[in-house]
C-alpha atoms as a PDB file:
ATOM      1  CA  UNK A   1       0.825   8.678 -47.896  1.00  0.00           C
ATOM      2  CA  UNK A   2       4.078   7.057 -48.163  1.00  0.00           C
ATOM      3  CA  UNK A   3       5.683   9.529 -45.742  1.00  0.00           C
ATOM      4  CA  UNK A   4       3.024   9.395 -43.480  1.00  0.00           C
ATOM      5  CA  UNK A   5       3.177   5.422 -42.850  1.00  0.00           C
ATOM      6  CA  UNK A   6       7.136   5.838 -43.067  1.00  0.00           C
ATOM      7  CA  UNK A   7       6.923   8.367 -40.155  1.00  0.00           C
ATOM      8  CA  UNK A   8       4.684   6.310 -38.181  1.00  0.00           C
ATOM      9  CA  UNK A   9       6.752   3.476 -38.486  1.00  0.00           C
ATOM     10  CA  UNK A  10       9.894   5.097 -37.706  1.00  0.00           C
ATOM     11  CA  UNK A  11       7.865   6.283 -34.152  1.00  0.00           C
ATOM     12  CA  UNK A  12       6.320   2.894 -33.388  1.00  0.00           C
ATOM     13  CA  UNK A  13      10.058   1.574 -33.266  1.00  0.00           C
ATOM     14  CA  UNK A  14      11.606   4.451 -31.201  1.00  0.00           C
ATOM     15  CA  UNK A  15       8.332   4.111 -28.747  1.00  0.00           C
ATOM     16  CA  UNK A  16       8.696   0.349 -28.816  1.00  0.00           C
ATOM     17  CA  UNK A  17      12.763   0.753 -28.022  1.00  0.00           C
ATOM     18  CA  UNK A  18      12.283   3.180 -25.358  1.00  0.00           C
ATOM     19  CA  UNK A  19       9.799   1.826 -23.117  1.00  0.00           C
ATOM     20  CA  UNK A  20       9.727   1.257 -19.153  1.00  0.00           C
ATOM     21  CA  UNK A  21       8.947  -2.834 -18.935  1.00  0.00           C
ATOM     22  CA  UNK A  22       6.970  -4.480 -15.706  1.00  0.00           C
ATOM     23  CA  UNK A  23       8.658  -6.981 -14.806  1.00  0.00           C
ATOM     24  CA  UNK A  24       8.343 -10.264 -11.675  1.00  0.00           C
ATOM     25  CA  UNK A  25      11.261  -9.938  -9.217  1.00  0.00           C
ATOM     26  CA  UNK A  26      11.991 -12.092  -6.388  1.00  0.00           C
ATOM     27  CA  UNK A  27      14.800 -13.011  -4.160  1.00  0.00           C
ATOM     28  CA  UNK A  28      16.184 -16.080  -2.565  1.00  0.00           C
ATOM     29  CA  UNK A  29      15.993 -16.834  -0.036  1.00  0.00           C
ATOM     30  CA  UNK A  30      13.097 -15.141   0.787  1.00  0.00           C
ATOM     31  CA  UNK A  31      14.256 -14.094   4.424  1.00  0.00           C
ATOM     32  CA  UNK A  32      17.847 -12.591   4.154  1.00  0.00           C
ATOM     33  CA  UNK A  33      20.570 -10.633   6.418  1.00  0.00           C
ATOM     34  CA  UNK A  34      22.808  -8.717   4.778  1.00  0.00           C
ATOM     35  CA  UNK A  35      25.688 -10.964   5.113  1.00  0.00           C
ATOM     36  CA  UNK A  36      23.881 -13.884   3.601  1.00  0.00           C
ATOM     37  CA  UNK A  37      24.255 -14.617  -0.416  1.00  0.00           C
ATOM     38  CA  UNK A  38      21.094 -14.056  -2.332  1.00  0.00           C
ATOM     39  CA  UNK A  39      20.079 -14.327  -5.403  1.00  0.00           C
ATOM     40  CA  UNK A  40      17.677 -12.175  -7.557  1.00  0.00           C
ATOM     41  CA  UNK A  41      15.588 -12.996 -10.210  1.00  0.00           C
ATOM     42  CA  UNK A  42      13.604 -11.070 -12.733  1.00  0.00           C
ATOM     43  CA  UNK A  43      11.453 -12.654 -14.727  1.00  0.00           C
ATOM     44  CA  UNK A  44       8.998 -11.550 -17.849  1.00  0.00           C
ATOM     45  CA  UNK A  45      11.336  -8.890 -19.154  1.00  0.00           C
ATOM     46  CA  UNK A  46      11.572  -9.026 -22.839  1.00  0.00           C
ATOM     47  CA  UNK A  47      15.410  -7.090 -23.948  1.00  0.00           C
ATOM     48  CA  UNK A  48      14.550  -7.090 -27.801  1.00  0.00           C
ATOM     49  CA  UNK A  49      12.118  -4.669 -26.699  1.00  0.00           C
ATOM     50  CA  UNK A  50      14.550  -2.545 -25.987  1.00  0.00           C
ATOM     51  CA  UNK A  51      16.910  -3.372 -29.120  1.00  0.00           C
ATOM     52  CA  UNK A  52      19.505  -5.498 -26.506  1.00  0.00           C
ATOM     53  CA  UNK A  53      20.564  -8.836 -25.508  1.00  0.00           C
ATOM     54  CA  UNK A  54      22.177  -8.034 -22.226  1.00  0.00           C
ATOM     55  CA  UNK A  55      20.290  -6.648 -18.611  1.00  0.00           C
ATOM     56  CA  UNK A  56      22.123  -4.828 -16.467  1.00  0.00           C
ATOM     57  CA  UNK A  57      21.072  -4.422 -12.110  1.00  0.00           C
ATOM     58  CA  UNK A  58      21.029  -1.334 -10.968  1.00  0.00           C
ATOM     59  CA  UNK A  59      20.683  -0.985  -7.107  1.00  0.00           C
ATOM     60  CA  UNK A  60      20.863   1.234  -4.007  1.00  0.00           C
ATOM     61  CA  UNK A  61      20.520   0.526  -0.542  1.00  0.00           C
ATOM     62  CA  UNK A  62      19.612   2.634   3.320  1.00  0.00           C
ATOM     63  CA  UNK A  63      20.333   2.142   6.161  1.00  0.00           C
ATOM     64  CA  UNK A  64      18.782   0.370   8.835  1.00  0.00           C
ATOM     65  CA  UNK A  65      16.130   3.489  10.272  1.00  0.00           C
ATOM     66  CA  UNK A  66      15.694   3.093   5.604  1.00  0.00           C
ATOM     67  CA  UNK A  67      17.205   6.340   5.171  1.00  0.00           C
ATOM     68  CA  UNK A  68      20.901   7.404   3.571  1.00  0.00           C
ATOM     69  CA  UNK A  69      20.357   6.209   0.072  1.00  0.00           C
ATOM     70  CA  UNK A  70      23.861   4.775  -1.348  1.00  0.00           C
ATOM     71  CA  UNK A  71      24.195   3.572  -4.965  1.00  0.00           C
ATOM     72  CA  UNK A  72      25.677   0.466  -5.271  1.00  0.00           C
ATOM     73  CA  UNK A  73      29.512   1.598  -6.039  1.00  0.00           C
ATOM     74  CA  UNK A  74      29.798  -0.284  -9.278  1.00  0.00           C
ATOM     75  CA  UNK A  75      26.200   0.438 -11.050  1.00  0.00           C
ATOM     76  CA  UNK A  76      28.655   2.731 -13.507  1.00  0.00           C
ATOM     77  CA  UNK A  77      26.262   5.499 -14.839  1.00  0.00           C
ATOM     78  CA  UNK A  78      23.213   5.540 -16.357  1.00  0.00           C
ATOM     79  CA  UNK A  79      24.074   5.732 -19.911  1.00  0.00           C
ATOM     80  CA  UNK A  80      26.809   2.766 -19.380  1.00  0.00           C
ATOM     81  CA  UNK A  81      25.955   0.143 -17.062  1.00  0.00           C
ATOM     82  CA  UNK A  82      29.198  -1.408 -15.182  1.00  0.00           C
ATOM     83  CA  UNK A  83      29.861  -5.320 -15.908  1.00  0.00           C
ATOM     84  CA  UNK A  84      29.786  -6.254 -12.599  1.00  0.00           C
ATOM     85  CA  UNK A  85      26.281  -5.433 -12.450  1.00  0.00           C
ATOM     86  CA  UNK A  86      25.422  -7.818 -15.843  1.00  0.00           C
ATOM     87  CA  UNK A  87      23.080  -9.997 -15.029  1.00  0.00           C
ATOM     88  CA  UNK A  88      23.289 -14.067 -15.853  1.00  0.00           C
ATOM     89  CA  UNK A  89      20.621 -14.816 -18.904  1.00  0.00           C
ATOM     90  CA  UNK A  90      18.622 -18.101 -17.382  1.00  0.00           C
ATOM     91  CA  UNK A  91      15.993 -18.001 -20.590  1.00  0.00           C
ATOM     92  CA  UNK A  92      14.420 -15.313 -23.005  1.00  0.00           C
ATOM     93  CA  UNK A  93      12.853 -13.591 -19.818  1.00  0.00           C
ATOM     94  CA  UNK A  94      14.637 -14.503 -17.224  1.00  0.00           C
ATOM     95  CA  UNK A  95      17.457 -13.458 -15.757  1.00  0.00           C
ATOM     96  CA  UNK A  96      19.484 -13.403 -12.310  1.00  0.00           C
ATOM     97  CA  UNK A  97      22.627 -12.160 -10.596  1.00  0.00           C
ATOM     98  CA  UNK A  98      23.980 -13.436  -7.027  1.00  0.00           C
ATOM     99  CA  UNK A  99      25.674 -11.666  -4.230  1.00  0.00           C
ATOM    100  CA  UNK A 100      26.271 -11.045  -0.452  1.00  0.00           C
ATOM    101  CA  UNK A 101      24.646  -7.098   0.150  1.00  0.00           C
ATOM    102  CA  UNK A 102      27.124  -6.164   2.537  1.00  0.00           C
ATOM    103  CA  UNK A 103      30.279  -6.834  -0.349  1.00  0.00           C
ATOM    104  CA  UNK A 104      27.798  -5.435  -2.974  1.00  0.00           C
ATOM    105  CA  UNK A 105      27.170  -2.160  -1.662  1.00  0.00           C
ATOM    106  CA  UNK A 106      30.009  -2.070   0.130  1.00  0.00           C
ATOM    107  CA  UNK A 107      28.411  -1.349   3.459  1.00  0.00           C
ATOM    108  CA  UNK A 108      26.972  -2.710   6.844  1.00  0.00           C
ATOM    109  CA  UNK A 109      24.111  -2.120   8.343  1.00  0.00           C
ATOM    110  CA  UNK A 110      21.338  -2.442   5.940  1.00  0.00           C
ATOM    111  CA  UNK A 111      18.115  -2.572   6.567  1.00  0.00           C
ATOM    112  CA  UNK A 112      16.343  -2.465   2.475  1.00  0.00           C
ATOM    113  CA  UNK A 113      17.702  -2.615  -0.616  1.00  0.00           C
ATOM    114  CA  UNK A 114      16.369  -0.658  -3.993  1.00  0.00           C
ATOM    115  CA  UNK A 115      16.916  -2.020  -7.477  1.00  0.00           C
ATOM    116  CA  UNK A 116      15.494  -1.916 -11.197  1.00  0.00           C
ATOM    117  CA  UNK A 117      16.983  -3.714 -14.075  1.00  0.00           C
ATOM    118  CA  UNK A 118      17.874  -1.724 -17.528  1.00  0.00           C
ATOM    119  CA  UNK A 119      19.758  -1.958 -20.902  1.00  0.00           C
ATOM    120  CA  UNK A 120      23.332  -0.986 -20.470  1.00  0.00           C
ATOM    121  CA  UNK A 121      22.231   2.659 -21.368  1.00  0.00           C
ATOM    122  CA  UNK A 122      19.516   3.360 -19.895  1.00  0.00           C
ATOM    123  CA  UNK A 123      18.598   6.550 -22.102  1.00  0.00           C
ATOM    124  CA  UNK A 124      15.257   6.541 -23.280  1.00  0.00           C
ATOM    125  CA  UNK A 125      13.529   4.787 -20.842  1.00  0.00           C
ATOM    126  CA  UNK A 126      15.014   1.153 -20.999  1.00  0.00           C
ATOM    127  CA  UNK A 127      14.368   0.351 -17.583  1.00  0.00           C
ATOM    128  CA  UNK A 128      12.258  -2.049 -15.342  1.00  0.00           C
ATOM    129  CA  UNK A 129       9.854  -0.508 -12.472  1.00  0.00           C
ATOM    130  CA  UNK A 130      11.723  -0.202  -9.012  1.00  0.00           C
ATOM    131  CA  UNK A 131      11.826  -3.053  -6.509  1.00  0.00           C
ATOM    132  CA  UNK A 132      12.388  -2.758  -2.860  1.00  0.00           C
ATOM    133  CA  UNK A 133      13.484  -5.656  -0.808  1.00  0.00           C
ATOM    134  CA  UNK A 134      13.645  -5.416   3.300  1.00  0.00           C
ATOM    135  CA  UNK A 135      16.966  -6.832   5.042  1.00  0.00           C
ATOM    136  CA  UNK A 136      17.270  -8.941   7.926  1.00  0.00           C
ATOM    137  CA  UNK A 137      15.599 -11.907   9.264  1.00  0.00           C
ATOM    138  CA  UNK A 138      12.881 -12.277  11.721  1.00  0.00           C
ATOM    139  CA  UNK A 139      12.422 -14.769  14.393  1.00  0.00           C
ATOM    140  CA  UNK A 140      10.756 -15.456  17.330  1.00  0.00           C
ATOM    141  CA  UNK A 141      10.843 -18.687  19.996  1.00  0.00           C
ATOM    142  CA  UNK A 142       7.551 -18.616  22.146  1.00  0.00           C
ATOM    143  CA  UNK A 143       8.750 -20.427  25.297  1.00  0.00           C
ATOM    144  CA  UNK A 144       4.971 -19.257  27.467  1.00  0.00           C
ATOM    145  CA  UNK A 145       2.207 -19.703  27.175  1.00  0.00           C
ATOM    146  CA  UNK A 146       2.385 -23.274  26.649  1.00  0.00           C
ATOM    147  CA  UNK A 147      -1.138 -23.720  25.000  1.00  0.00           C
ATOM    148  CA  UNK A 148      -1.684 -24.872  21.762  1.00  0.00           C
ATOM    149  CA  UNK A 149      -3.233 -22.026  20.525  1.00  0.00           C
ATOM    150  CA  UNK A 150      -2.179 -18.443  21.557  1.00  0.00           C
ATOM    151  CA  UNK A 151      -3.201 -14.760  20.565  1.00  0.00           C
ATOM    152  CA  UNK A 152      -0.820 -12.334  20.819  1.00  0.00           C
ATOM    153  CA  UNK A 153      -1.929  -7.938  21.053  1.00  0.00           C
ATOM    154  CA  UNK A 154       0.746  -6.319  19.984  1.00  0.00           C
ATOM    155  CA  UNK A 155      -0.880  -2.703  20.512  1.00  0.00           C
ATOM    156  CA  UNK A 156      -1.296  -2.454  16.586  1.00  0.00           C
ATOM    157  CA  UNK A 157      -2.509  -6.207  15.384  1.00  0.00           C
ATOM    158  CA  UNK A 158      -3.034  -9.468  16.268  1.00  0.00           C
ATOM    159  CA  UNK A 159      -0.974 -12.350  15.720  1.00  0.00           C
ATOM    160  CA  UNK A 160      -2.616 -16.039  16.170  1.00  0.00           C
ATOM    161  CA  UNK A 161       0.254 -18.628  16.875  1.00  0.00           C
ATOM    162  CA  UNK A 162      -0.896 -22.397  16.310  1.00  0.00           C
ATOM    163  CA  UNK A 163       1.488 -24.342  17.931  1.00  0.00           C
ATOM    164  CA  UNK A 164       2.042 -27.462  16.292  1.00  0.00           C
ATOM    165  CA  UNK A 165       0.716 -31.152  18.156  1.00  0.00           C
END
């Protein structure tokens, strides 16, 4: 019996140390080129979980059409995560990092960018789910019509514009 509870204990803690976390990202500001500084933070991620102190970012980016995948150059590898890439501890669960995407991936042009957040090896599972951000900032000035309220068709949806008194 002793062997039994012994060998479940041994794989509760190699389950509980290897296990893919969901965590909240988000990324300020909200709206972002990729020359702007941003900042992104992950929140409700729990590293004792996966036996470490430390979180590491590890990204990607495409292209503006979202296509030609590029690793960020200094993610490292997988099984040792690259410094640049630690991210700042803010509490027990949170944690951020700052940067300007086009110095970051060291490219221009960008029109999403891919990350996930993971223990400096990432063997075993010691990751976060993926998060997907787009690039660039929309705007639009409506000049006409000159009513308060306008509805715009633009062949796929609607878009009600309440202009303000």
């Amino acid at each position: 019996m002793k062997k039994i509870t012994s060998l479940l204990l041994l794989l509760f803690s190699i389950i509980s140390l290897a296990q893919q976390q969901n965590v909240n990202y988000a990324v300020s500001p909200v709206s972002f080129d990729a020359s702007d500084e941003i900042t992104i933070t992950v929140n409700n991620i729990n590293p004792a979980a996966w036996g470490v102190t430390d979180v590491y970012l590890w990204s990607w980016s495409y292209d503006l059409n979202d296509a030609n995948e590029m690793d960020s150059p200094n993610n490292g590898s997988w099984t040792n995560s690259s410094e640049a890439q630690k991210m700042t501890k803010i509490n027990n669960t949170t944690y951020a990092i700052t940067f300007t995407p086009t110095t970051f991936y060291n490219r221009t042009e960008i029109g999403r960018i891919g990350m996930l957040v993971k223990a400096k090896n990432g063997d075993g599972d010691k990751k976060t789910q993926d998060k997907i951000f787009e690039v660039g900032k929309f705007q639009v000035t409506l000049n006409a019509p000159v009513e308060k309220n306008s509805i715009l068709n633009s062949e796929i949806s609607f878009l009600f514009l309440q202009l303000p008194d």
